[in-house]
Protein backbone atom coordinates (compact mmCIF):
# COMPACT_ATOMS: atom_id res chain seq x y z
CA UNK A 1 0.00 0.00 0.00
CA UNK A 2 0.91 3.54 -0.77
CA UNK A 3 1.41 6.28 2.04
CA UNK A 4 -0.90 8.50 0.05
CA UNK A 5 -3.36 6.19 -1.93
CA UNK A 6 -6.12 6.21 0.34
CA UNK A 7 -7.97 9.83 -1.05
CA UNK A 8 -7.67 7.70 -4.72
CA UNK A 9 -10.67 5.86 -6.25
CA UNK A 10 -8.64 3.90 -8.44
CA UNK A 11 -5.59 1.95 -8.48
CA UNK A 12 -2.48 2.65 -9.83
CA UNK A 13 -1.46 1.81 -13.13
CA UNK A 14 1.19 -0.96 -13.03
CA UNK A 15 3.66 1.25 -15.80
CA UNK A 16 2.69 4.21 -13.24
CA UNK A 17 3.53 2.55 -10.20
CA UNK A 18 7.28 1.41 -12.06
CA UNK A 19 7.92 4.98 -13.69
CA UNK A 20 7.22 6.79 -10.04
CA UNK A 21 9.13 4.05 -8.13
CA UNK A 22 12.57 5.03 -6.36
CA UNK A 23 13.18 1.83 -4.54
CA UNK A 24 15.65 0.40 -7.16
CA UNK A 25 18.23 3.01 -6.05
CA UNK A 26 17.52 4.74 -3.29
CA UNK A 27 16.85 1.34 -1.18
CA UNK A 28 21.13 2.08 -0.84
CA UNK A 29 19.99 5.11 1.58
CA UNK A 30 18.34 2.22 3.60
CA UNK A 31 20.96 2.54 6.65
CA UNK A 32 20.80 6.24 6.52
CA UNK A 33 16.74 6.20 6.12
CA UNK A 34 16.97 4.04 9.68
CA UNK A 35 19.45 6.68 10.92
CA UNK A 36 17.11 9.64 10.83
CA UNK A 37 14.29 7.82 11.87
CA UNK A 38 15.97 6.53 15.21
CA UNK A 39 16.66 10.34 15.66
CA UNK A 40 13.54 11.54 14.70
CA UNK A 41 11.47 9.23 16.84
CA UNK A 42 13.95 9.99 20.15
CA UNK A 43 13.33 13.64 19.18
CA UNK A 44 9.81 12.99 19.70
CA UNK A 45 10.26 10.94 22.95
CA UNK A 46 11.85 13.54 24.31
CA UNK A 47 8.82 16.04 23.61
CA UNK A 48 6.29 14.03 24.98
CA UNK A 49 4.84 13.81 21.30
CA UNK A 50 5.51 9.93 21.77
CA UNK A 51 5.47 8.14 24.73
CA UNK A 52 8.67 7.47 26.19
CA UNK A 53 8.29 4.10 26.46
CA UNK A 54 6.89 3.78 22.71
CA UNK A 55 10.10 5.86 21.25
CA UNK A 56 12.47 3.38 23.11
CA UNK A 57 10.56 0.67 21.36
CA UNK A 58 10.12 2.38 17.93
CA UNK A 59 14.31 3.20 17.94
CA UNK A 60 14.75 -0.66 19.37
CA UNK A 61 12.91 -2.30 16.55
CA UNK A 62 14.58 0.48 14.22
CA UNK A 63 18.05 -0.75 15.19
CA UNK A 64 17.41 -4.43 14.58
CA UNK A 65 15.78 -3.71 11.01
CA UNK A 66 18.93 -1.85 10.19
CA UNK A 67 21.12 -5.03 11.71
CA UNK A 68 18.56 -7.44 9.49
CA UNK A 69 19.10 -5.63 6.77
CA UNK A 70 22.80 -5.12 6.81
CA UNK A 71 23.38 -9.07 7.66
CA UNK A 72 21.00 -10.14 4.57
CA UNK A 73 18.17 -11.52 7.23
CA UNK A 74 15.89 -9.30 5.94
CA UNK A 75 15.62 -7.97 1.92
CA UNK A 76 14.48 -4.73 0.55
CA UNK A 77 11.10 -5.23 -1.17
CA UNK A 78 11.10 -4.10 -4.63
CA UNK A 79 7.76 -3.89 -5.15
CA UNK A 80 7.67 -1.05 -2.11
CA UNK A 81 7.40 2.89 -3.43
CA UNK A 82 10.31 3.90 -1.92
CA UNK A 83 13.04 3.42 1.14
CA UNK A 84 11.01 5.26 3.51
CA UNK A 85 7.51 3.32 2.30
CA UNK A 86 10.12 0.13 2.91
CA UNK A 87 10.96 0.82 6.22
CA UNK A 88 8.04 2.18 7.54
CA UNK A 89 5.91 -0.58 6.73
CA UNK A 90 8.38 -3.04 8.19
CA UNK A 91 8.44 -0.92 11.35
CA UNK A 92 4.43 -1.07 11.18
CA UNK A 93 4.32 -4.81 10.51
CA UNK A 94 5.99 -5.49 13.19
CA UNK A 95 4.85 -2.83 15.99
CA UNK A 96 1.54 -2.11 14.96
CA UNK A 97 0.13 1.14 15.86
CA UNK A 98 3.20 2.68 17.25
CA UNK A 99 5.17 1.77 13.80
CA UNK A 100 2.84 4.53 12.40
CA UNK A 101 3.38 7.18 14.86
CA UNK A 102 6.97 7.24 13.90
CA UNK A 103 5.94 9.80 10.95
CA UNK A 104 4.20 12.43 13.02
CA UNK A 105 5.55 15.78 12.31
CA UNK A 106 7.23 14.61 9.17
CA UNK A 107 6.91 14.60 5.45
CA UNK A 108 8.75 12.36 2.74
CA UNK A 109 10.00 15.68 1.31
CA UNK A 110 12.12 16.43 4.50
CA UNK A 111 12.74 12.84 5.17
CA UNK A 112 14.54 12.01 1.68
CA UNK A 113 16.13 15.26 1.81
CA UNK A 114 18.16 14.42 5.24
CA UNK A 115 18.75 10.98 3.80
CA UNK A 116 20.59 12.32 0.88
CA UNK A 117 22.72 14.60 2.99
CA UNK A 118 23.35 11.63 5.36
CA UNK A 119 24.58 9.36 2.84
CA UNK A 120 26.97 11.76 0.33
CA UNK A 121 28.25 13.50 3.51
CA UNK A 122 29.77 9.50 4.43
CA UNK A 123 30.75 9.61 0.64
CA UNK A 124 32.34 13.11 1.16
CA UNK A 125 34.13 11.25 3.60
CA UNK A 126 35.44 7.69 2.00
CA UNK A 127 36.59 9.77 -1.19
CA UNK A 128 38.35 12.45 1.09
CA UNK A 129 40.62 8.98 2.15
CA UNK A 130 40.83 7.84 -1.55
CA UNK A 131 41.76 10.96 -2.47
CA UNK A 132 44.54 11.24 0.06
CA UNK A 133 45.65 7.57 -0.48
CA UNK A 134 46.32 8.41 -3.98
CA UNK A 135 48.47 11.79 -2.70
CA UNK A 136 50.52 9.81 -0.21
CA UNK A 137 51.24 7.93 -3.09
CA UNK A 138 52.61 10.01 -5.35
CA UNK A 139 54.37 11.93 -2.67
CA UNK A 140 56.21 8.89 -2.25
CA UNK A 141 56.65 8.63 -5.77
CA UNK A 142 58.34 11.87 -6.28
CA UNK A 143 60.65 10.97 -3.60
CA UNK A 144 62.19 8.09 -5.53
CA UNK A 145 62.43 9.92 -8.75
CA UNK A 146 63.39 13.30 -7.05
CA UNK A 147 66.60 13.45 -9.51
CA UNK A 148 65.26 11.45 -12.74
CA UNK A 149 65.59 14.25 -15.57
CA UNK A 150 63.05 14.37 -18.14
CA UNK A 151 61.82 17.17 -20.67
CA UNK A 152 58.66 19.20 -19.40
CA UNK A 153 56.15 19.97 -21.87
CA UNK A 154 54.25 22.38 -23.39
CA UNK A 155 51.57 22.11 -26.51
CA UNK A 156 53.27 18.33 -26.30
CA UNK A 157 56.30 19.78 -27.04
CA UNK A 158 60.14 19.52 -25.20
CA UNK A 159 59.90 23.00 -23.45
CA UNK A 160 62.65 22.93 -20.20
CA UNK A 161 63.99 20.27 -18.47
CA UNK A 162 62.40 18.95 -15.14
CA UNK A 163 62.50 15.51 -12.75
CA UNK A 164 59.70 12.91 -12.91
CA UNK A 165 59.35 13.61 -9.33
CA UNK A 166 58.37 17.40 -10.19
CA UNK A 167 55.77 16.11 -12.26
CA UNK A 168 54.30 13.64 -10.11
CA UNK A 169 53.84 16.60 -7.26
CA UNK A 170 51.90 18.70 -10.17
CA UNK A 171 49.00 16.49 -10.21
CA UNK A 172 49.51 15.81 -5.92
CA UNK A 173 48.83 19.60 -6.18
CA UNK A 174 45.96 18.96 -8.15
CA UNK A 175 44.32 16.25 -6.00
CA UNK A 176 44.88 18.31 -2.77
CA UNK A 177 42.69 21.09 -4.17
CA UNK A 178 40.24 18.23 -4.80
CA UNK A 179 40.01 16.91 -1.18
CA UNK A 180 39.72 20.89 -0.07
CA UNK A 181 36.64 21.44 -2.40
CA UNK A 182 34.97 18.05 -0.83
CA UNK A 183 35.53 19.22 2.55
CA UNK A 184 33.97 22.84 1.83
CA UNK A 185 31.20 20.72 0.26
CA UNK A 186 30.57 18.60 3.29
CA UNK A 187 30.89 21.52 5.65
CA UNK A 188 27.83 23.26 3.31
CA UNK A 189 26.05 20.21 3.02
CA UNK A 190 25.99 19.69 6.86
CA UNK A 191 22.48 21.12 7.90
CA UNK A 192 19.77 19.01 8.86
CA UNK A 193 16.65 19.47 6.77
CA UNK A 194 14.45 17.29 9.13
CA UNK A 195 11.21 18.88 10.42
CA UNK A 196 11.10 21.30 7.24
CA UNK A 197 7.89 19.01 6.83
CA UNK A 198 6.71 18.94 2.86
CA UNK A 199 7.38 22.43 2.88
CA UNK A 200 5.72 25.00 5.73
CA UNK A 201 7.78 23.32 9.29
CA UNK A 202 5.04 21.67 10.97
CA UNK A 203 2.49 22.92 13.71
CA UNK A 204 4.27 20.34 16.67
CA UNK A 205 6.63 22.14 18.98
CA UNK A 206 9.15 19.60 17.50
CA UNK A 207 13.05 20.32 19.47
CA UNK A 208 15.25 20.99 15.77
CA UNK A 209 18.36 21.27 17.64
CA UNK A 210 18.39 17.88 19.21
CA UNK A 211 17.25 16.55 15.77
CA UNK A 212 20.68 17.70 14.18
CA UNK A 213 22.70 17.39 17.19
CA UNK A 214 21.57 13.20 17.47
CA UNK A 215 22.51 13.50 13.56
CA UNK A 216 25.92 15.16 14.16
CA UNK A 217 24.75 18.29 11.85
CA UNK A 218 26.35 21.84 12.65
CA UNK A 219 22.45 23.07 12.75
CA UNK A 220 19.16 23.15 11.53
CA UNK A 221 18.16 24.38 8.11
CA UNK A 222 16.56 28.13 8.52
CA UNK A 223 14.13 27.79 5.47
CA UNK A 224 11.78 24.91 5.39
CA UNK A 225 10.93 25.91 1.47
CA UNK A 226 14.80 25.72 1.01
CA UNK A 227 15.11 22.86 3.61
CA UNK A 228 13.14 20.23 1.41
CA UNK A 229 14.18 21.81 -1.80
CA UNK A 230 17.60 22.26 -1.94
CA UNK A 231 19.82 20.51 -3.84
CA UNK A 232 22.99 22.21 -4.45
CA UNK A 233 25.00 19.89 -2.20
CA UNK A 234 24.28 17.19 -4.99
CA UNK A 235 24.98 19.69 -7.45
CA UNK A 236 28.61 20.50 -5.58
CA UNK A 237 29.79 17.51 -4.91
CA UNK A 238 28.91 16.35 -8.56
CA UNK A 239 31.07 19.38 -9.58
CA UNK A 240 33.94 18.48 -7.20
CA UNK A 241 33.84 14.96 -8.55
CA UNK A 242 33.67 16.09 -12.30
CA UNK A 243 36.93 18.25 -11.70
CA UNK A 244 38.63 15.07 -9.40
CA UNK A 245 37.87 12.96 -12.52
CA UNK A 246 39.51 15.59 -15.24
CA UNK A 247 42.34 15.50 -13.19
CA UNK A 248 42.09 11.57 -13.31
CA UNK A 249 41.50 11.72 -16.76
CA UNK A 250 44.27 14.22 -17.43
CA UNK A 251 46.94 12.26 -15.44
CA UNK A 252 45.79 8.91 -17.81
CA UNK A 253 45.91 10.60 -20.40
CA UNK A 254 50.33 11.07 -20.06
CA UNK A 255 50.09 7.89 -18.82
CA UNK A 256 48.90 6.88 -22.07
CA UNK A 257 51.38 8.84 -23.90
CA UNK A 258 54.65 7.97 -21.45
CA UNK A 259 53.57 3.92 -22.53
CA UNK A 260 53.21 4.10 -26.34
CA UNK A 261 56.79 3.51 -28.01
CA UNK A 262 57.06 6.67 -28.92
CA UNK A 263 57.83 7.74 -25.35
CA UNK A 264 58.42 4.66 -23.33
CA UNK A 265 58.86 6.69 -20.12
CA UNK A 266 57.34 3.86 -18.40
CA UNK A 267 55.56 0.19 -18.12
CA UNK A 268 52.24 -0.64 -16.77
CA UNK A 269 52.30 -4.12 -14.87
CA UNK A 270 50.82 -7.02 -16.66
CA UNK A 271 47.77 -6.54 -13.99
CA UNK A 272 46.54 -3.32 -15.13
CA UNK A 273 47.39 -3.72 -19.24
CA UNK A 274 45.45 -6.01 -21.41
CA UNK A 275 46.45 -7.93 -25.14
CA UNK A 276 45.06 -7.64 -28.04
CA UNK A 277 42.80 -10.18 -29.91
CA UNK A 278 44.63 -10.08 -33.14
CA UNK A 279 48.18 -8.72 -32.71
CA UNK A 280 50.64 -10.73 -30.27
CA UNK A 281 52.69 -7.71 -29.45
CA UNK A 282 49.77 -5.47 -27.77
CA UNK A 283 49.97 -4.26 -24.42
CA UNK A 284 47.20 -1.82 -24.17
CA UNK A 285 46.90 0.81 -20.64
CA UNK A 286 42.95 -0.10 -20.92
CA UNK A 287 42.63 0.94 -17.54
CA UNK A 288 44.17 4.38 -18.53
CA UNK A 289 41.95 4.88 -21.19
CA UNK A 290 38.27 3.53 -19.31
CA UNK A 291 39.38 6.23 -16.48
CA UNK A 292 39.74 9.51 -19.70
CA UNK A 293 36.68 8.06 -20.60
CA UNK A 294 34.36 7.83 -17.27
CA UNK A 295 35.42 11.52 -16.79
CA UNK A 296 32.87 12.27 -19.77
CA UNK A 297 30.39 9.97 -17.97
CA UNK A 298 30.49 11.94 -14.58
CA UNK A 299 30.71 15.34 -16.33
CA UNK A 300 27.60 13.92 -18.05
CA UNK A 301 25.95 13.41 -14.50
CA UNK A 302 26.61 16.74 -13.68
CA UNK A 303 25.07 18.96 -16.76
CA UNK A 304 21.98 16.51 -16.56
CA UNK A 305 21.16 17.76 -12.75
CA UNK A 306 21.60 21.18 -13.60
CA UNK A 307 19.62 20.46 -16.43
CA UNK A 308 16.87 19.07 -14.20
CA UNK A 309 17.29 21.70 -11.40
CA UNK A 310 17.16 25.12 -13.39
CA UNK A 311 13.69 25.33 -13.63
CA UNK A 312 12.22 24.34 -10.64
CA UNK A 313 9.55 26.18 -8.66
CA UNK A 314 9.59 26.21 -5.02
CA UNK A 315 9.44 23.78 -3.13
CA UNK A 316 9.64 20.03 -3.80
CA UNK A 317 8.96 18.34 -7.39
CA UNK A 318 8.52 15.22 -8.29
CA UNK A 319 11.83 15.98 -10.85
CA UNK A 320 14.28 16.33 -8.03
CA UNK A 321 14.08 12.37 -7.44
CA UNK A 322 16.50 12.85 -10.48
CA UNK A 323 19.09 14.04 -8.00
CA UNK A 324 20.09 10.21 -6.70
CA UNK A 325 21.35 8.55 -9.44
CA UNK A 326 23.82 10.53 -11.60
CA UNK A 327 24.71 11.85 -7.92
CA UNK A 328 25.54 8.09 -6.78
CA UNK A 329 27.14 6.76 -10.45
CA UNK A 330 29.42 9.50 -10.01
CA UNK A 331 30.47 8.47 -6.47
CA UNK A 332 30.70 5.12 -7.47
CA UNK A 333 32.65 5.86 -10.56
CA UNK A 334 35.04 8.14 -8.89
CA UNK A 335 35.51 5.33 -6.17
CA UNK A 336 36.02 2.95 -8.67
CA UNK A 337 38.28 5.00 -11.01
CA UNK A 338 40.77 5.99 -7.91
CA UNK A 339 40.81 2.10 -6.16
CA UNK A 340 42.50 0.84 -9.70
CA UNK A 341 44.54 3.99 -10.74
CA UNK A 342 46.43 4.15 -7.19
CA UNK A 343 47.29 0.19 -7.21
CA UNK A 344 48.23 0.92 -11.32
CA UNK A 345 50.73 3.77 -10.64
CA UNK A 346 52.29 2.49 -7.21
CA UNK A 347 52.76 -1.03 -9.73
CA UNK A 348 54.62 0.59 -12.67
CA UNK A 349 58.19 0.39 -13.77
CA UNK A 350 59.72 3.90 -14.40
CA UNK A 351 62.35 3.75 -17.10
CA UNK A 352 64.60 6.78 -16.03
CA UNK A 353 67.22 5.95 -19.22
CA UNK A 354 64.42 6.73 -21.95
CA UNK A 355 63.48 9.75 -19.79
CA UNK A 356 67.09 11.30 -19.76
CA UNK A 357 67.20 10.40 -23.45
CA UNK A 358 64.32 11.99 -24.28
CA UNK A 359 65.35 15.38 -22.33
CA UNK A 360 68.55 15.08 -24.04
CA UNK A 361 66.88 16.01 -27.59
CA UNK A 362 64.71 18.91 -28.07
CA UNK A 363 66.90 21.66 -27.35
CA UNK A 364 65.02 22.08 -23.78
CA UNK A 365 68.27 24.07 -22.32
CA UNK A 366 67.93 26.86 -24.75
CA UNK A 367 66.20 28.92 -22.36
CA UNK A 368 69.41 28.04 -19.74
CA UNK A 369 71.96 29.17 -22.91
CA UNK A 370 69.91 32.47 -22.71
CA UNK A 371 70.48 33.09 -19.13
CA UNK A 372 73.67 32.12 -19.57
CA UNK A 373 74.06 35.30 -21.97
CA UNK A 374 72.22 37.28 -19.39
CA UNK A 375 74.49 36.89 -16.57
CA UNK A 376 77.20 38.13 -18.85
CA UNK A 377 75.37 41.33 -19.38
CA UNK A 378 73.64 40.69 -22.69
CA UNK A 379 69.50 41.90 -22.61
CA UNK A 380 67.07 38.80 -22.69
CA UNK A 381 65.61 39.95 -26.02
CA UNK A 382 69.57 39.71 -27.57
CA UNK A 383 69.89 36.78 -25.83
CA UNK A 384 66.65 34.75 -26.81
CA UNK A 385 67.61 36.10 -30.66
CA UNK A 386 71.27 34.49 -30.56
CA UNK A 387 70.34 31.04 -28.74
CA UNK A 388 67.56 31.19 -31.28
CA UNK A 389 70.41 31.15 -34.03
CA UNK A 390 72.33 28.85 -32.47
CA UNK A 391 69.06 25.97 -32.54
CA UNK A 392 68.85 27.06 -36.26
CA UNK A 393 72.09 26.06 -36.80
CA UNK A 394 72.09 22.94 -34.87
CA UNK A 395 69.13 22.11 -36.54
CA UNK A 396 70.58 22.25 -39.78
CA UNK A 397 74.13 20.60 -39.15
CA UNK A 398 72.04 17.55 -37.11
CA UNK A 399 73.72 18.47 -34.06
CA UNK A 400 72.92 19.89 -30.54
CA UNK A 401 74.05 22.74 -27.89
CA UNK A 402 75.87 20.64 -25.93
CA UNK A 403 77.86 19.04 -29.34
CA UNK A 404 78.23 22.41 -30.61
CA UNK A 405 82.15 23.64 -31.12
CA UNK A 406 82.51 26.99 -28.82
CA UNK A 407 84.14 28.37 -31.94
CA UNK A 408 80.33 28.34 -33.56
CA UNK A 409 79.08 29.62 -30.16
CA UNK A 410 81.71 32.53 -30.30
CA UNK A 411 80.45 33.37 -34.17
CA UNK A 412 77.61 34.65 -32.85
CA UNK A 413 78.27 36.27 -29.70
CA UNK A 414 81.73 37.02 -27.93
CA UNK A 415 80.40 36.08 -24.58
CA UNK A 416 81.07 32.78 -25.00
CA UNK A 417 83.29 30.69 -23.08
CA UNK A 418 84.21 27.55 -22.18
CA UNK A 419 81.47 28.01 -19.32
CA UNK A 420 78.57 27.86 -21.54
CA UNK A 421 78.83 24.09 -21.56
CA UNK A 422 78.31 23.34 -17.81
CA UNK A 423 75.75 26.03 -18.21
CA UNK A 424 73.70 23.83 -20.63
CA UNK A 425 74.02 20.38 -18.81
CA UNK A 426 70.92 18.93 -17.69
CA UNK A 427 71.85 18.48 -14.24
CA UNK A 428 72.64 21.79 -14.12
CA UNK A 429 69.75 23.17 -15.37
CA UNK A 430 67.23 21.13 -13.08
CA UNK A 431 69.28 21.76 -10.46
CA UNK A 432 69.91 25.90 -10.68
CA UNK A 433 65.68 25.74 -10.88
CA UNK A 434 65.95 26.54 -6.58
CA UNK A 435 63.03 29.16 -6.83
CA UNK A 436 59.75 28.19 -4.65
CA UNK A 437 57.60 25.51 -7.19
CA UNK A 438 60.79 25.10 -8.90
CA UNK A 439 61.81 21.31 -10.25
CA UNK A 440 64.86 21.12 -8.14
CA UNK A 441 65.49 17.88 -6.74
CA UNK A 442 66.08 19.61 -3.41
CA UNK A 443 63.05 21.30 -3.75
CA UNK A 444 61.33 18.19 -5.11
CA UNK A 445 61.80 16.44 -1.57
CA UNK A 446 61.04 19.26 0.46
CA UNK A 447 57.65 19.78 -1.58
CA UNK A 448 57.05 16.06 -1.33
CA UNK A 449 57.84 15.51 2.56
CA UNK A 450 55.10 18.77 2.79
CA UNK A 451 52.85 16.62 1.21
CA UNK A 452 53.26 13.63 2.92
CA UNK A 453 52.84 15.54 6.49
CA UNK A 454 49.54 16.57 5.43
CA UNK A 455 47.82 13.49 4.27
């Protein structure tokens, strides 16, 4: 039976019943649903709304559903409306008449609204630790390849010279913002809608505070329209997650790029690469490439609730049941997506050689020949116009700076000396990059043991 189908003269039609139905994904809010209610019904206890005795009873019964439930002694039934419907008419079944006391001074619109906040403010939390798993990771990472030397990019091209362990920080860097914008979420998202009723409070003298205090919220909501109808904590954390998952998604896609032949900075283990069908010699970083492409799928989640939520009068509509499941696939993606990437990158074999190869071609000390110029008095623009002439050259003859005679060095500017070749080394230039965020190996473990302390 439905909560509300007693004012109806006719039944529900069965395609009805299925197209209104929630159960087959919010019945994961089950634990949460119990939650509230145990809080709710001591609330009223304590009021004198209920019976002391009869709230004792109502939580008692409560607690063992939720045990029942949890154990697999007692399953969900799909054919119920909803969670709450679920729940409720267990309580009833088994308690009678005080089973339906337990939703005096409530509505569904408040009651699914707290559930919601309940269970992504425990998701806020497990994907705060993923996040920070993944971060103690690569701070340990960069630790170990604080002095590999490999060429830093820009438009995909050799730009400067940098250590792997420089890179790994940039996306740490990246993933710390991430776990700042899910805390700011969950500190938003922590007010407890319950007693907003279906939209107007309620006429009982119902104790708010307690409410949110039994449910470890910072406070009540202040608005009981906005209390049943907000849902910008879904729309948040969606956005949070999108951004977590471009970083993802960025981060595969180098991965991708450091495995193909072409780069060979590193190897994925044989437990997170895959063959192919047809060629023998295939090893594929599938698990690189579903990650780039579940970011689209979670961005996806996110324009469809704004989609859903622009338009919306005040105060609850039927629509906003539309806010659980892209909401929940992107949780479980981004859960998903982080418990193979962190085993994936922790697993693979860096291949420093190819890296120091790599940075060896390109001409990424050109910049470092300029300075070089600089410090001897020359103006940048001079400088930048002669090491410019110099690449041209090398270009041309198949050579590079470092192979260059100091007699074609000195045919272009008079600085020159015998200097100009420690200036250009590698080492040199990776390690002369001291400034604060520079790629300095020294620097590399200080920014890394930073890291580390914080996560």
């Amino acid at each position: 039976m439905k909560l509300w189908e007693n004012k109806f003269h006719k039944g529900l039609d069965e395609r009805t019943n299925d197209f209104n139905s929630s159960i087959s994904f919010d019945s994961r809010m089950v634990q949460e649903d119990i939650e509230g209610s145990i809080a709710h019904a001591t609330m009223l206890g304590k009021i004198g709304i209920l019976k002391k005795e009869e709230a004792e009873e109502i939580c008692a019964e409560l607690k063992k559903i939720a045990e029942e439930v949890k154990s697999g002694t007692l399953s969900i039934d799909p054919t119920c409306e909803d969670i709450h419907t679920f729940v409720e008419g267990e309580l009833t079944n088994r308690l009678g008449d005080a089973g339906k006391r337990l939703h005096t001074a409530r509505s569904r619109n408040d009651q699914v609204a707290l559930d919601i906040r309940l269970y992504l403010r425990n998701q806020c939390d497990s994907l705060e630790e993923e996040i920070k798993e993944l971060v103690k990771t690569l701070g340990e990472l960069a630790l170990k390849y604080k002095d590999v030397v490999m060429p830093g990019y820009t438009h995909l091209q050799r730009a400067q010279p940098i250590v792997f362990g420089h890179h790994l920080l940039a996306y740490a860097e990246m993933f710390l913002r991430d776990i700042d914008r899910i805390k700011d979420t969950r500190r938003r998202m922590n007010v407890c809608p319950l007693g907003s009723g279906a939209l107007a409070g309620t006429t009982y003298p119902l104790d708010r505070n307690l409410t949110a205090s039994l449910l470890k919220f910072d406070a009540p909501t202040h608005n009981s329209l906005d209390g049943v109808s907000d849902r910008d904590f879904c729309l948040e954390l969606l956005s949070d997650i999108s951004i977590c998952m471009v970083h993802l998604s960025r981060f595969s896609e180098e991965i991708i790029l450091w495995c193909s032949w072409e780069f060979k900075f590193i190897e994925l283990d044989d437990a997170f690469s895959t063959g192919s069908s047809i060629m023998p010699q295939k090893k594929n970083p599938d698990i690189a490439e579903l990650i780039r492409g579940k970011a689209g799928r979670v961005i996806g989640d996110l324009t469809g609730l704004l989609a859903t939520m622009k338009g919306l009068p005040l105060a609850y509509n039927k629509d906003m049941q539309e806010d659980k499941e892209p909401v929940f696939d992107a949780c479980d993606t981004l859960h998903m997506c982080l418990t193979t990437f962190i085993p994936m990158i922790k697993t693979m074999r860096v291949l420093p050689q190819n890296m120091r190869k790599a940075a060896a071609g390109g001409f990424i000390n050109a910049t470092d020949a300029a300075d070089y110029l600089v410090e001897k008095g020359m103006p940048f623009r001079d400088a930048y116009r002669v090491v410019g002439e110099l690449v041209g050259e090398c270009v041309e003859k198949g050579t590079t700076l470092e192979a260059l005679p100091l007699k074609n060095y000195q045919a272009h500017s008079e600085l020159f000396d015998e200097g100009i070749y420690d200036a250009i080394s590698l080492e040199k230039c990776v390690n002369g990059r001291t400034v604060l965020g520079g790629p300095a190996p020294q620097n590399v473990e200080k920014e890394a043991k930073r890291i580390l302390a914080m996560v």
